[in-house]
Protein backbone atom coordinates (compact mmCIF):
# COMPACT_ATOMS: atom_id res chain seq x y z
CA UNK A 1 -92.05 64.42 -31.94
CA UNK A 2 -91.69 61.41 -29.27
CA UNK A 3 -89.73 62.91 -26.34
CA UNK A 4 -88.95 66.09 -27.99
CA UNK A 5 -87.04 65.18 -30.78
CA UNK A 6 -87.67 65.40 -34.08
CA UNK A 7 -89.03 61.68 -36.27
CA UNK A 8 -86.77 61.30 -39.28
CA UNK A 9 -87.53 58.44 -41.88
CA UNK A 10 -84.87 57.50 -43.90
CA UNK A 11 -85.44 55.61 -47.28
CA UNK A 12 -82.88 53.55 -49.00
CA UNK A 13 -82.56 50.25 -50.37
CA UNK A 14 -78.78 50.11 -49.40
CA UNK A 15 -78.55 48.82 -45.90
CA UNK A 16 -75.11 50.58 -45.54
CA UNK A 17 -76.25 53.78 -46.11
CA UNK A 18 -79.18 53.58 -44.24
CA UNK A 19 -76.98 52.71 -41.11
CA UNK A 20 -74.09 55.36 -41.94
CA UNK A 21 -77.14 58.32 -42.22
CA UNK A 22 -79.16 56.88 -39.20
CA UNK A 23 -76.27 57.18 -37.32
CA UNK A 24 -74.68 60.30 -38.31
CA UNK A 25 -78.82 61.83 -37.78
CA UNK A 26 -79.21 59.84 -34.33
CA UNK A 27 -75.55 61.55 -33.37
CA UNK A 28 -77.24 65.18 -34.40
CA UNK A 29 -80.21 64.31 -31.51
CA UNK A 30 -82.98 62.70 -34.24
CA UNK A 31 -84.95 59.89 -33.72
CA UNK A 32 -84.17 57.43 -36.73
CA UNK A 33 -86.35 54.94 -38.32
CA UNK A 34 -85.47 53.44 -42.11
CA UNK A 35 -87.51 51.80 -44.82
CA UNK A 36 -85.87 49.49 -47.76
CA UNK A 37 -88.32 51.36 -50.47
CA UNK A 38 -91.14 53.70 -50.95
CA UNK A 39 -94.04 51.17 -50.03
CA UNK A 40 -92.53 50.21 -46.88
CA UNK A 41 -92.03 54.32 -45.83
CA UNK A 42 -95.36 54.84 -47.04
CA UNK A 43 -96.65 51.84 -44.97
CA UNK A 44 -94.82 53.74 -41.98
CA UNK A 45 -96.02 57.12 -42.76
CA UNK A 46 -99.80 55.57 -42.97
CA UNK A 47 -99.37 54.52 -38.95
CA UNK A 48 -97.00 56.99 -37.22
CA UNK A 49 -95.55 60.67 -37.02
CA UNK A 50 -93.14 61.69 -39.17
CA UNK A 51 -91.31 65.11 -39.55
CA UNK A 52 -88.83 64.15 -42.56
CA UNK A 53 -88.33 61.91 -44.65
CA UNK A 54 -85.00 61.30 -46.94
CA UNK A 55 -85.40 59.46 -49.18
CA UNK A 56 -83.15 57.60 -52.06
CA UNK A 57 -83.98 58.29 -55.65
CA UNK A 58 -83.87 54.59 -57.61
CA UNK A 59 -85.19 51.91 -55.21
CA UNK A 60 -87.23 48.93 -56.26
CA UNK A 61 -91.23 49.12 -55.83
CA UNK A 62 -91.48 52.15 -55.29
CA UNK A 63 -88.65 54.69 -56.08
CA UNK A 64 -88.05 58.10 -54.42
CA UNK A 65 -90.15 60.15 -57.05
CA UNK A 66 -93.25 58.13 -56.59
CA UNK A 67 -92.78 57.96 -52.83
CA UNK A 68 -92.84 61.86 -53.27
CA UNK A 69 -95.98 62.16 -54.76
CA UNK A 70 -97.75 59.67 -52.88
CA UNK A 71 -96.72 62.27 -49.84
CA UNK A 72 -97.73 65.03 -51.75
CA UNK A 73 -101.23 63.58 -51.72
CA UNK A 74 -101.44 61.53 -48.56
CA UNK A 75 -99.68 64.16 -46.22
CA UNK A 76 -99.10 67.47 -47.73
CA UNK A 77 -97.07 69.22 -44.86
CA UNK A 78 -94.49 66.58 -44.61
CA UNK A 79 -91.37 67.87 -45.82
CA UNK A 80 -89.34 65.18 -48.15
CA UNK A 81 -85.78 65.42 -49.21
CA UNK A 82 -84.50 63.36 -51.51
CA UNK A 83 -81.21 61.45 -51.97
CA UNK A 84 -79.62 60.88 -55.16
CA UNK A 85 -76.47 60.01 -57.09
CA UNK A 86 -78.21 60.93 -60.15
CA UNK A 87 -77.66 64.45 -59.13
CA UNK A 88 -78.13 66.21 -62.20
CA UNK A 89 -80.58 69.65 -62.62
CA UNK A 90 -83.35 67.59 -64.72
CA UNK A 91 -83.55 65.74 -61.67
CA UNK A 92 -83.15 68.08 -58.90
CA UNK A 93 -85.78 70.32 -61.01
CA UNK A 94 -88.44 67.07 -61.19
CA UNK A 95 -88.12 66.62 -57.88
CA UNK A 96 -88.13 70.24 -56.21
CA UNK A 97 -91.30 70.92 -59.02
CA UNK A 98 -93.39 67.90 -57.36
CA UNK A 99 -92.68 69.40 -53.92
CA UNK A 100 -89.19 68.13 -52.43
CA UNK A 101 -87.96 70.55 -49.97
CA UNK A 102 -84.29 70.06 -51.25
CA UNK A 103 -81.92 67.14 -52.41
CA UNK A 104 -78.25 65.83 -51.28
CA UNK A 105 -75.90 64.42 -53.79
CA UNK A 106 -74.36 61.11 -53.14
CA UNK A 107 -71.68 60.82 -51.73
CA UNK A 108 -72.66 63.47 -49.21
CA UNK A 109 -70.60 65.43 -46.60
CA UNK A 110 -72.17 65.31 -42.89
CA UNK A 111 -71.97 68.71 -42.55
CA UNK A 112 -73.89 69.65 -45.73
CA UNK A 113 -76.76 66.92 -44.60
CA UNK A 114 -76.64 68.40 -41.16
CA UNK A 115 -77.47 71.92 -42.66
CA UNK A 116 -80.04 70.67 -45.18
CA UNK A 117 -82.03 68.43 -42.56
CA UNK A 118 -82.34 71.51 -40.00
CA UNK A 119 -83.38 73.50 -42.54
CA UNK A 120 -86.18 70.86 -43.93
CA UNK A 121 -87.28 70.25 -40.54
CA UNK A 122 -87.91 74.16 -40.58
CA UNK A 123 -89.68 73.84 -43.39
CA UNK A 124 -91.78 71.31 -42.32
CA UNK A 125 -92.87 73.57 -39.14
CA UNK A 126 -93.90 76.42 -41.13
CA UNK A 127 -95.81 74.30 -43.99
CA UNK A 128 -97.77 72.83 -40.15
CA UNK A 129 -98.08 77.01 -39.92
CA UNK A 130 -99.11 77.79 -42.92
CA UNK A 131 -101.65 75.03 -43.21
CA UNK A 132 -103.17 74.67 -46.94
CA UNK A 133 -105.89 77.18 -48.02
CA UNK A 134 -109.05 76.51 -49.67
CA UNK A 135 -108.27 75.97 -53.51
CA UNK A 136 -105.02 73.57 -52.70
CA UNK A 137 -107.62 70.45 -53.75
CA UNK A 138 -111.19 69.48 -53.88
CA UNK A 139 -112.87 72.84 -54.65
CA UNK A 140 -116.52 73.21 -55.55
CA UNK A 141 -117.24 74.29 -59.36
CA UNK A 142 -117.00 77.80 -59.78
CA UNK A 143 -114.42 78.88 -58.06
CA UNK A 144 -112.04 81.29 -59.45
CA UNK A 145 -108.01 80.76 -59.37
CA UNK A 146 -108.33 78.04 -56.95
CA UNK A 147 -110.06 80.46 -54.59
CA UNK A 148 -113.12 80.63 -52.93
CA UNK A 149 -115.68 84.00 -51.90
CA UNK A 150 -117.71 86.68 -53.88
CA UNK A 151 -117.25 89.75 -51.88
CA UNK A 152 -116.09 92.52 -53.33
CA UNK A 153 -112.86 92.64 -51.71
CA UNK A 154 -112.05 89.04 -53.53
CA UNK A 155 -113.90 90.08 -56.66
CA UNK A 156 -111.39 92.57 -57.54
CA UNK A 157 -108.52 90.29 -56.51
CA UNK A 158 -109.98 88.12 -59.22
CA UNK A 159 -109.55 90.73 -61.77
CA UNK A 160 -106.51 91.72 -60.73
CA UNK A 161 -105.43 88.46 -61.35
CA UNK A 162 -106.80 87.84 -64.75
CA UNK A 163 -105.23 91.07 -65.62
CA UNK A 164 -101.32 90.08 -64.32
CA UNK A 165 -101.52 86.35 -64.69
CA UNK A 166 -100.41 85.60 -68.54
CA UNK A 167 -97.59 88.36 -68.28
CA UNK A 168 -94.48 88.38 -67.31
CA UNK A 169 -94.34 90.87 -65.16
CA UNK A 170 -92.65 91.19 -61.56
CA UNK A 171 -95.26 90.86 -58.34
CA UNK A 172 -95.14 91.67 -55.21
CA UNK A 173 -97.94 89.66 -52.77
CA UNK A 174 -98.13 91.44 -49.82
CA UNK A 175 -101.17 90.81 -46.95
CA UNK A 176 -101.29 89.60 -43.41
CA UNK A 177 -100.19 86.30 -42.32
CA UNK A 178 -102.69 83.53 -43.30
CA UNK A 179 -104.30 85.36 -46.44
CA UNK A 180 -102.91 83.15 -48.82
CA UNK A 181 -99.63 84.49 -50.83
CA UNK A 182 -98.73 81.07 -52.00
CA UNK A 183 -102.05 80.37 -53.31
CA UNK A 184 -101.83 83.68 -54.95
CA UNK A 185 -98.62 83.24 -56.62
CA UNK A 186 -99.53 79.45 -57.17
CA UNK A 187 -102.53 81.02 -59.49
CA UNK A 188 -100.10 83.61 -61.15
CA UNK A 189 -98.04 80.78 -62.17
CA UNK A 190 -100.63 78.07 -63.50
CA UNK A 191 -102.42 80.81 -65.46
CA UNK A 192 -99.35 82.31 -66.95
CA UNK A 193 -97.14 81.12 -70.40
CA UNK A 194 -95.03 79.19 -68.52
CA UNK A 195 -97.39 76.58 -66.55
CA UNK A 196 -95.81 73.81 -67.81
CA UNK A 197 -91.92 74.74 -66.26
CA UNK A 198 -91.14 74.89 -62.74
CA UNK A 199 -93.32 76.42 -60.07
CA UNK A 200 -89.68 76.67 -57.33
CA UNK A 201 -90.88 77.95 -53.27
CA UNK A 202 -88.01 79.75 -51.47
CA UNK A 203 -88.84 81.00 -47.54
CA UNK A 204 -86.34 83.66 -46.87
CA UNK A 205 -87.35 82.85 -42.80
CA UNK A 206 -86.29 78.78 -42.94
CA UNK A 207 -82.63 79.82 -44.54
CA UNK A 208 -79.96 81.56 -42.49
CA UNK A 209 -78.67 84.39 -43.81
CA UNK A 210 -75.32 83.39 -44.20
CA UNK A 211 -76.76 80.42 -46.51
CA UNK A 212 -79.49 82.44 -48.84
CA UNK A 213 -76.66 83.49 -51.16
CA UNK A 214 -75.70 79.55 -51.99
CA UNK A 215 -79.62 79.00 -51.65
CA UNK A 216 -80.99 81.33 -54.57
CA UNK A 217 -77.77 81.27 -56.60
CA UNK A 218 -75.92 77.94 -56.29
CA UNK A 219 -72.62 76.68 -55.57
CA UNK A 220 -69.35 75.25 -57.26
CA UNK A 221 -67.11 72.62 -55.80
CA UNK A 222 -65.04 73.86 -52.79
CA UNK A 223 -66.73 77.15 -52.46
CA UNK A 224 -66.70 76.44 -49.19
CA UNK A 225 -66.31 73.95 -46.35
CA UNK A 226 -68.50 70.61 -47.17
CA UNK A 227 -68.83 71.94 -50.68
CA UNK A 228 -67.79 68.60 -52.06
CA UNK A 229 -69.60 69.39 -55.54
CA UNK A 230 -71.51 71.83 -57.37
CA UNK A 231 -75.00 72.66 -57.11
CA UNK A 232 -77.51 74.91 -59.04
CA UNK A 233 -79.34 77.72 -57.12
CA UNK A 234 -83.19 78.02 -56.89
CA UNK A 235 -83.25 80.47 -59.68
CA UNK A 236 -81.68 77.63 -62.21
CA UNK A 237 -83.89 75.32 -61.10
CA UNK A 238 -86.57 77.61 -61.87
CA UNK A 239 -84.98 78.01 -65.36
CA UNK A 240 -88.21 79.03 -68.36
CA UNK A 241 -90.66 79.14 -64.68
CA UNK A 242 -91.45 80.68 -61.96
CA UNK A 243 -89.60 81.80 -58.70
CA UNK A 244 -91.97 82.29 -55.16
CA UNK A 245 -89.94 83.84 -53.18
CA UNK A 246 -92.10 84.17 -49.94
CA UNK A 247 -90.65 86.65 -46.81
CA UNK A 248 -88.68 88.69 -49.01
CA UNK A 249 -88.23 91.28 -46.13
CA UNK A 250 -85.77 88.49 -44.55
CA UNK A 251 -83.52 88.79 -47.11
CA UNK A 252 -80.18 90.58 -45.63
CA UNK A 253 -79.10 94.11 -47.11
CA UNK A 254 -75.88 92.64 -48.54
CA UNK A 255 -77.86 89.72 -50.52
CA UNK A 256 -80.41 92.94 -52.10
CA UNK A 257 -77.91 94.10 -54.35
CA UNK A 258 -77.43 90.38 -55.47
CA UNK A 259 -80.99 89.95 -55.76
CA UNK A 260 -81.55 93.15 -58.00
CA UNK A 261 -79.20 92.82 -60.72
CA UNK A 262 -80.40 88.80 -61.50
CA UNK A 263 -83.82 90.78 -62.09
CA UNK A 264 -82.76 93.61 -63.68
CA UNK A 265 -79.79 91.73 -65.96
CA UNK A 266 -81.20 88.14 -65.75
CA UNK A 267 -77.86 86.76 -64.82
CA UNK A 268 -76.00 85.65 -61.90
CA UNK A 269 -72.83 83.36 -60.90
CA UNK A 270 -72.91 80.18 -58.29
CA UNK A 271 -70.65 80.79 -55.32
CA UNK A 272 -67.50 80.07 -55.85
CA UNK A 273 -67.85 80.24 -59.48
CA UNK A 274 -66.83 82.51 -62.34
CA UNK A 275 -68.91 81.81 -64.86
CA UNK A 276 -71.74 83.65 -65.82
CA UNK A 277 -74.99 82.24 -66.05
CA UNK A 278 -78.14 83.67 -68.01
CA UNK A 279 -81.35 82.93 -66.40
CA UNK A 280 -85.45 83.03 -67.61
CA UNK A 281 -87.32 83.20 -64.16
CA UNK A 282 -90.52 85.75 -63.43
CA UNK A 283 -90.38 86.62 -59.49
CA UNK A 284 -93.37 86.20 -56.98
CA UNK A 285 -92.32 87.92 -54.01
CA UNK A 286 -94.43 87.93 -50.84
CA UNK A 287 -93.90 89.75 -47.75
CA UNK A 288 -96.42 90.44 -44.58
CA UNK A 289 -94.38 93.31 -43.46
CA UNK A 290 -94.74 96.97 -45.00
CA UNK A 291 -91.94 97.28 -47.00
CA UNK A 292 -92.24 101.02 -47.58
CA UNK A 293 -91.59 101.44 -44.08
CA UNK A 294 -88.64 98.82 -43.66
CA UNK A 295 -87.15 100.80 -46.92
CA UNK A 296 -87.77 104.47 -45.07
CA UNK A 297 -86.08 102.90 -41.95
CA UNK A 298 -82.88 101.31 -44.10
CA UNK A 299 -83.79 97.74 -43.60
CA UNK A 300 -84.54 97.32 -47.42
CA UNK A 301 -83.00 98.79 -50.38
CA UNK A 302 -85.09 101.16 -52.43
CA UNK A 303 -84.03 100.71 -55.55
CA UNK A 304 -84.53 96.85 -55.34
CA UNK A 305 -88.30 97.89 -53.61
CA UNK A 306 -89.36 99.83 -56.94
CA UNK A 307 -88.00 96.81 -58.86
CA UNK A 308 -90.14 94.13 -56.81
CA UNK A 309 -93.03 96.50 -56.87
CA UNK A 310 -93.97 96.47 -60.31
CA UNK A 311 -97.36 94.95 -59.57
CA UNK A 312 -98.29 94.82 -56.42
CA UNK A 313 -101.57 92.64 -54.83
CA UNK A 314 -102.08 93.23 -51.52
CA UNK A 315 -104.30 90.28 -50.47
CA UNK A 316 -107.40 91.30 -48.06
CA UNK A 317 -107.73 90.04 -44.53
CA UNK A 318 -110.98 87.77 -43.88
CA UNK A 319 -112.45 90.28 -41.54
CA UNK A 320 -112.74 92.59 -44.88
CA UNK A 321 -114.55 89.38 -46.31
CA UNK A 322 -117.09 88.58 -44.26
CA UNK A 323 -119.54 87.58 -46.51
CA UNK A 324 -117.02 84.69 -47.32
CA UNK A 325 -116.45 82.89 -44.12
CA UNK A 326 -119.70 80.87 -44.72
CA UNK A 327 -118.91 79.04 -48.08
CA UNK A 328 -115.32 78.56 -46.80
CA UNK A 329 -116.31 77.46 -43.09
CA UNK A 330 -118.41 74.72 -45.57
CA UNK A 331 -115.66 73.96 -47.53
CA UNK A 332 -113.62 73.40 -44.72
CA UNK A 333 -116.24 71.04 -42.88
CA UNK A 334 -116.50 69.03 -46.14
CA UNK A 335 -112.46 68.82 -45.84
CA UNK A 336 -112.48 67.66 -42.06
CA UNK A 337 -115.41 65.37 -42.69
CA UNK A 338 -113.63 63.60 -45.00
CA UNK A 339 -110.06 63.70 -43.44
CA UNK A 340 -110.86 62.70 -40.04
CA UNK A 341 -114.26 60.27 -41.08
CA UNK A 342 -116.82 62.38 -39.44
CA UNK A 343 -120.49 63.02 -40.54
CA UNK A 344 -121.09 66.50 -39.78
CA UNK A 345 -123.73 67.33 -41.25
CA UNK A 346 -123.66 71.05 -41.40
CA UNK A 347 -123.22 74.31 -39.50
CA UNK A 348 -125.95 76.21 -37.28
CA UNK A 349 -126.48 80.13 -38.19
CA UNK A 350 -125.70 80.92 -35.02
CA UNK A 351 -122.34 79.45 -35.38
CA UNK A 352 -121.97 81.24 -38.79
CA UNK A 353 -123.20 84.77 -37.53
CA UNK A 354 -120.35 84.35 -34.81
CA UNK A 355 -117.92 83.32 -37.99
CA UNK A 356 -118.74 86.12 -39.58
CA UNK A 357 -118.83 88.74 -36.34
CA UNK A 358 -115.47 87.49 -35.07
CA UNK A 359 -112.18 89.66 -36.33
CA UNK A 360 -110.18 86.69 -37.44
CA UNK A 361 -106.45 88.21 -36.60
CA UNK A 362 -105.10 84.45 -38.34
CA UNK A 363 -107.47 84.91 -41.29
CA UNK A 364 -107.64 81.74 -43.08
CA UNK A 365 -105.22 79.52 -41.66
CA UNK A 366 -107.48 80.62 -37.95
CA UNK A 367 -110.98 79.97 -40.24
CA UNK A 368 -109.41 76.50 -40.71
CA UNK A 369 -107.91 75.71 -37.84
CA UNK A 370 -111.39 76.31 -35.79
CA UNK A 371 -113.52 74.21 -38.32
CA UNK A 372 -110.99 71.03 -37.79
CA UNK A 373 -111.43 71.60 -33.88
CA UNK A 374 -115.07 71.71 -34.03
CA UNK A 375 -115.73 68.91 -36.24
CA UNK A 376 -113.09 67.10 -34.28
CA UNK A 377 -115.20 67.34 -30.90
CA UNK A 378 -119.08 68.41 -32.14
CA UNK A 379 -121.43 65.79 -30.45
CA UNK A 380 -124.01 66.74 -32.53
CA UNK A 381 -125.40 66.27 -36.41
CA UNK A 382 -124.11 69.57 -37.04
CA UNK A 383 -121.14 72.40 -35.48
CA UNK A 384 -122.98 74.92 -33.00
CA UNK A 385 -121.51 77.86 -31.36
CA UNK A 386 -121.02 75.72 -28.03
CA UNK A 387 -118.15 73.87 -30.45
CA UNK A 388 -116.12 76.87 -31.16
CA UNK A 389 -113.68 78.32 -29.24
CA UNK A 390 -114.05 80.92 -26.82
CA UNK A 391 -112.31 83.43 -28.89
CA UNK A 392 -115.64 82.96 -31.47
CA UNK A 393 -118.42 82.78 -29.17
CA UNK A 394 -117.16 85.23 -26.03
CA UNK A 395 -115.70 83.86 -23.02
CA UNK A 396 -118.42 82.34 -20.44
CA UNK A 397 -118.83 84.47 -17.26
CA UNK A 398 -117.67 82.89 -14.30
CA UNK A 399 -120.58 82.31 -11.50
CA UNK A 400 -119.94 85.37 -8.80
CA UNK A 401 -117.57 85.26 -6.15
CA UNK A 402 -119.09 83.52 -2.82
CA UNK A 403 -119.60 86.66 0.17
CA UNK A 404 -117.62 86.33 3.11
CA UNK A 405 -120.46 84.56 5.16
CA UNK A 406 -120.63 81.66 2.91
CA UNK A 407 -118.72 79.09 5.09
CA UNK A 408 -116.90 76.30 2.74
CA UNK A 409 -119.07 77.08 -0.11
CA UNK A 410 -116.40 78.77 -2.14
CA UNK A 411 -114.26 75.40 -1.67
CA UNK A 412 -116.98 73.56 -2.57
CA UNK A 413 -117.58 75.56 -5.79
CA UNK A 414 -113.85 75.23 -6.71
CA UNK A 415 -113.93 71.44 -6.40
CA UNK A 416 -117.38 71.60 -8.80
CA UNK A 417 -115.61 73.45 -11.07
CA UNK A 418 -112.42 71.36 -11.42
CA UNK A 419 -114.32 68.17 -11.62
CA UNK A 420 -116.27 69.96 -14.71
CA UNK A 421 -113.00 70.94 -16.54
CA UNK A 422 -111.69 67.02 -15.56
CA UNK A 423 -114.90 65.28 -17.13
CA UNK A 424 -114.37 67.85 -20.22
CA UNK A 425 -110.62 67.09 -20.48
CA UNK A 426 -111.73 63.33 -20.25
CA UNK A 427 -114.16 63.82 -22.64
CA UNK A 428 -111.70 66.02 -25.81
CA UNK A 429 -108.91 62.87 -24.99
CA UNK A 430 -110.97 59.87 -25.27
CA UNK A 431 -112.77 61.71 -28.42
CA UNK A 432 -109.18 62.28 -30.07
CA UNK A 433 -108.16 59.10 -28.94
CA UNK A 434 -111.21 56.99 -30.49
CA UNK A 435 -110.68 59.59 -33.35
CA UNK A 436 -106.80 57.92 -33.55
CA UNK A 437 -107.78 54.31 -33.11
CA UNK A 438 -105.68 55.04 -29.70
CA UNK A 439 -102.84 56.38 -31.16
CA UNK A 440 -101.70 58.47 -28.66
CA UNK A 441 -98.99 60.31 -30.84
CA UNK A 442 -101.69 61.38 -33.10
CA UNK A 443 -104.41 61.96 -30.70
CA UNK A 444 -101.64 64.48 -29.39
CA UNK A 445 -101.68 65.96 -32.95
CA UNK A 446 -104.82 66.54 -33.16
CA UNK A 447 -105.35 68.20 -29.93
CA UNK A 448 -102.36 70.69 -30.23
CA UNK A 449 -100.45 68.91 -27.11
CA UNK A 450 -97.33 67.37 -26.72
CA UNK A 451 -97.28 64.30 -26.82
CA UNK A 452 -95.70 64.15 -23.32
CA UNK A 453 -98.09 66.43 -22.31
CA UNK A 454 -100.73 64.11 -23.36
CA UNK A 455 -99.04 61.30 -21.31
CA UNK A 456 -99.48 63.44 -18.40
CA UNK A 457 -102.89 64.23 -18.76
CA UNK A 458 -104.10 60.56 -19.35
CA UNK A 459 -102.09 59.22 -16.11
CA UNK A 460 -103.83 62.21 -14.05
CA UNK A 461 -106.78 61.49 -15.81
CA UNK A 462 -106.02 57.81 -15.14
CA UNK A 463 -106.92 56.83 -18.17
CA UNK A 464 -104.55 53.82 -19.44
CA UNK A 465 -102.10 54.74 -21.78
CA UNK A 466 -102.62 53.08 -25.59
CA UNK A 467 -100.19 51.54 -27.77
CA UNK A 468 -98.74 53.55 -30.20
């Protein structure tokens, strides 16, 4: 985000209403830049940050479809919205099944966009969270359900899976943060009946609460202020497929008894509507908190609990899976290598035994995280323990304090020491910055800073600032 705010693209080949959104967006505190048609955004995705992009439907080149799956491919997290007249439910299903985060009819009310572009940009932060697991793309041969590991503990996932896959049962995914829900639910869905129909993601924790009602269930025409015309709910869209609905356990009390009778009746009405609508969806719900406890405490209704709970997986944590972290701490080295044009060539035992020792509180998403670091800064042919973090290898003891008698040399130590940790600062930037062709937005990426922050550090550093 360049000075805090968040990098919008929007992608139209109208020139009027790419001025009347960038301003309306730039108003709202965004930073605005516009492309005529999908190869030009693409283009501009390619050599900067990005946090949204809206784009039209129908454009010349390269219309908003293809411009979606490109990004689907070329940059995975970035959340895409797309902008249609066309706004039909063939189309809004197309789009939302390739991996738009949500769509706005033409013409469209500012107060509707407003809500729908703070909500993508939400969105977008917790896909950056909830980086992609192993299985997403480019796995090894034999791998099962796009998933990676033999231990036991993933084993009987595996048949678990093979078991409640091809029915069309209710499940509830439950399992710490970063164990992989989605990926779970992702499997349920491409080895069930109804593959080929819409695989729709809901996150209970991007919506307001006040909004998940029009969210899951739809809308009609002046249901409510900006309502300007009617819009199917995720559970339409998902219409013959299948419904994730991830962080169930956000879902307000109110909503519950909503939620319970589309399962148990398969039917539901938009907001604002009367008509009754009959709906085909199987439910994935996924939750990291214990919902037996929020239902003892009155947070969750119980009734709705024994309905979600019809099968439930509870996915293991990687410190249960041990035996694991080596094939995925290779699978995630091959990823890097590739991704950020490295040559690593492997990974020391040493570096694996402290893999394998370490407790892994972030599971996955941490396993990954820590590979991309290392083969991001490893000097080396291959990542040793002195390239993982601290929390891996154990914190380095500090030399001991100087005694009372030892004149200046505890200043003199403390000046050592904070030239070290400058030269190693120096060091991680100009890496990530040769890394980035001197991009300095991206070098910032990759080094988990601000990009102010960065700016900072390079004029302290006094190292001169690159164009970006």
């Amino acid at each position: 985000m360049l000075g805090g705010k968040p990098q919008i693209l929007v992608v139209d080949d109208e020139a009027n209403l790419r001025r009347v959104l960038s301003a309306q967006l730039s108003r709202d505190g965004y930073e605005v830049h516009t492309a005529e048609d999908g190869e030009r955004a693409a283009a501009f995705i390619r050599e900067h940050h990005v946090d949204l992009v809206i784009s039209d439907l129908r454009m010349p080149k390269m219309g908003g479809l293809e411009l979606l799956r490109w990004a689907q491919l070329e940059e995975p997290k970035l959340p895409v919205m797309i902008l249609t007249a066309y706004a039909t439910v063939d189309t809004a299903v197309e789009a939302l099944k390739i991996g738009a985060v949500d769509y706005i009819s033409k013409p469209f009310d500012q107060d509707e966009v407003r809500r729908l572009v703070r909500k993508a940009l939400q969105v977008g932060q917790l896909a950056h969270r909830d980086a992609s697991h192993p299985g997403a793309r480019g796995l090894p041969d034999g791998t099962r359900f796009g998933m990676l590991g033999s231990s036991k503990a993933i084993c009987d996932l595996y048949v678990l899976l093979d078991r409640v896959a091809a029915t069309p049962t209710t499940v509830l995914v439950t399992g710490e943060s970063g164990t992989g829900k989605e990926l779970v639910a992702r499997a349920l869905h491409e080895h069930s009946s109804r593959s080929t129909r819409p695989f729709i993601k809901v996150n209970a924790a991007a919506i307001p609460q006040t909004l998940i009602e029009s969210e899951l269930f739809g809308y009609e025409r002046g249901a409510f202020t900006g309502a300007v015309g009617s819009k199917p709910g995720r559970f339409e869209l998902a219409q013959g497929g299948t419904l994730f609905l991830d962080e169930i356990g956000e879902i307000p009390l109110e909503m519950q008894v909503k939620l319970l009778r589309v399962l148990q009746e398969g039917e539901l009405e938009r907001v604002g509507g009367v008509k009754t609508i009959r709906v085909d969806v199987r439910l994935i719900a996924a939750t990291n908190r214990d919902l037996r406890r929020e239902t003892a405490a009155g947070r969750f209704r119980e009734d709705l609990y024994y309905r979600l709970n019809v099968v439930p997986i509870e996915l293991p944590p990687l410190r249960d899976r041990s035996g694991d972290v080596p094939v995925l701490a290779r699978f995630f080295l091959d990823k890097f290598n590739a991704r950020l044009g490295k040559h690593i060539e492997g990974i020391d035992e040493d570096a694996l035994a402290g893999l394998a020792r370490y407790r892994w509180p972030g599971n996955i998403r941490e396993l990954e995280n820590f590979i991309e670091r290392a083969v991001l800064f490893a000097d080396g042919a291959r990542i040793t323990l002195r390239d993982l973090p601290t929390e891996v290898t154990g914190a380095t003891p500090l030399p001991p304090a100087p005694s009372a008698d030892s004149g200046n040399f505890g200043e003199g130590l403390k000046e050592q020491v904070r030239a070290a940790m400058s030269r190693i600062e120096r060091d991680f930037i100009l890496r990530a910055l040769e890394q980035t062709t001197g991009n300095v937005t991206h070098a910032a990426r990759l080094l988990k800073i601000s990009r102010k922050g960065l700016q900072l550090k390079m004029k302290e550093l006094d190292l001169r600032e690159r164009n970006d």
